[in-house]
Protein backbone atom coordinates (compact mmCIF):
# COMPACT_ATOMS: atom_id res chain seq x y z
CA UNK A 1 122.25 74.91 119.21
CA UNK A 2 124.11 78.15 118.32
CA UNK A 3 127.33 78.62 120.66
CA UNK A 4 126.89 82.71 120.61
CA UNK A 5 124.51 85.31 120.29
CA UNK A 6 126.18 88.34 119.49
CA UNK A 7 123.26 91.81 119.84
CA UNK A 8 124.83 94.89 117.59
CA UNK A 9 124.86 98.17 119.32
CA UNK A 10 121.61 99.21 117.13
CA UNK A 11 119.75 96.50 118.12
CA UNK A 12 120.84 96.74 122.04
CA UNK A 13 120.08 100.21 121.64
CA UNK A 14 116.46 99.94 120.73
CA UNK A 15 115.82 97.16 123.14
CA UNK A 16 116.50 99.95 125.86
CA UNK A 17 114.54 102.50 123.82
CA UNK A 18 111.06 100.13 124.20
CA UNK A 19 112.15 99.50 127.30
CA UNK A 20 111.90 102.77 128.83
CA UNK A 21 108.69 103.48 126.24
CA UNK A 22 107.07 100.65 127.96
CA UNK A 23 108.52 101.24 131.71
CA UNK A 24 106.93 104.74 131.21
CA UNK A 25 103.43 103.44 130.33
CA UNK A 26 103.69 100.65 133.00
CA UNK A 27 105.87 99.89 135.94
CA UNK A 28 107.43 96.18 135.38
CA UNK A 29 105.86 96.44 131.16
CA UNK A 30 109.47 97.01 130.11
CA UNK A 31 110.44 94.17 132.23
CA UNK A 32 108.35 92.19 130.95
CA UNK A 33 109.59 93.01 127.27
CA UNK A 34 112.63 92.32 128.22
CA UNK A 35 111.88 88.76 129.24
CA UNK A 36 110.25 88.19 126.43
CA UNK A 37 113.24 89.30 124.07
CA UNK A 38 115.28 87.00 126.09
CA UNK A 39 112.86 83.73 125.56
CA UNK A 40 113.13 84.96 121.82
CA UNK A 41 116.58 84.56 121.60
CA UNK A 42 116.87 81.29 123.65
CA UNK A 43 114.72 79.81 121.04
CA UNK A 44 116.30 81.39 118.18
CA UNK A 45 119.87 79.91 119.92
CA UNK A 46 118.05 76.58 120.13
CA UNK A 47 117.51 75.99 116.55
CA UNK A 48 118.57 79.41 114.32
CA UNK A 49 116.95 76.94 111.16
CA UNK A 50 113.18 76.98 113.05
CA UNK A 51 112.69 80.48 111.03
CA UNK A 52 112.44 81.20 107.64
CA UNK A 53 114.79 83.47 106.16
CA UNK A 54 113.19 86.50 104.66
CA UNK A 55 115.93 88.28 102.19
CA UNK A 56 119.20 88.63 103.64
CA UNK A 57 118.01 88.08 107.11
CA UNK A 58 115.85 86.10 109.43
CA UNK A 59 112.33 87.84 111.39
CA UNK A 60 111.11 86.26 114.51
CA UNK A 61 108.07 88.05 115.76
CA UNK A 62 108.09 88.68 119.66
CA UNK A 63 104.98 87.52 121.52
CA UNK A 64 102.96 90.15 123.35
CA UNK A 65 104.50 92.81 121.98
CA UNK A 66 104.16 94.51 118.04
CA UNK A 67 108.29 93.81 117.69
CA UNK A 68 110.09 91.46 115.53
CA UNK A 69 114.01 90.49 116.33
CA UNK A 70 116.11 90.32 112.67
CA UNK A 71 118.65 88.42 113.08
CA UNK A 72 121.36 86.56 111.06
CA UNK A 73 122.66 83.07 111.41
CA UNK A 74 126.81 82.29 110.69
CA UNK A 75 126.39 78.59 110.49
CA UNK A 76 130.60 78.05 109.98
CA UNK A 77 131.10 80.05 113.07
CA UNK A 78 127.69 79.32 115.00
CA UNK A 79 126.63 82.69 116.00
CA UNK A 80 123.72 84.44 115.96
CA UNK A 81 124.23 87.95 115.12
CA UNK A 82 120.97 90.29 116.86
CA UNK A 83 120.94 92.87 113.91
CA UNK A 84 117.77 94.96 115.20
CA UNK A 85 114.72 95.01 117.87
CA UNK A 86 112.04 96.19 114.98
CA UNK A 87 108.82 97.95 116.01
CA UNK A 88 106.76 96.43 113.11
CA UNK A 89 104.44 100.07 113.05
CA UNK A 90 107.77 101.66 111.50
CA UNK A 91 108.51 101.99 108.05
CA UNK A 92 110.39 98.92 106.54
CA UNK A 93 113.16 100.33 105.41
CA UNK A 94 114.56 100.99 108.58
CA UNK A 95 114.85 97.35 110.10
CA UNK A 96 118.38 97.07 109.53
């Protein structure tokens, strides 16, 4: 189990982004994103190895929602490192 989960600024920044997209649409939706993230990264902190890596970093699709969370594993440190909170409708090339 990783020690440390560590969310860059990007990626805390678009978790509060779909947050307030989905609070918007739905009272308690963003909430309920939120949660959702969270149980993500539990699991992700639980065993970082469960996912395959694709390229430089790892893609963990969120359930219920069209996001994926693209992350990074420092095994000699155990951290996780939250790079970004993808949308998987947007282009690619912007995921990190």
């Amino acid at each position: 189990m990783a020690k440390v989960c560590v969310q860059l600024a990007k990626a805390q920044n678009e978790i509060l982004e779909a947050w307030e997209w989905y609070e918007d649409k739905q009272q308690g939706l963003g909430d309920r994103f939120k949660q959702e993230i969270a149980n993500k990264i539990k699991l992700i902190l639980s065993n970082p190895f469960h996912y395959p890596r694709k390229g430089k970093y790892i893609e963990v699709n969120i359930d219920h929602f069209p996001y994926l969370i693209v992350f990074d594993y420092d095994e000699n440190e155990d951290v996780v490192f939250i790079i970004s909170v993808f949308h998987t409708s947007r282009y690619p090339g912007k995921k990190y």
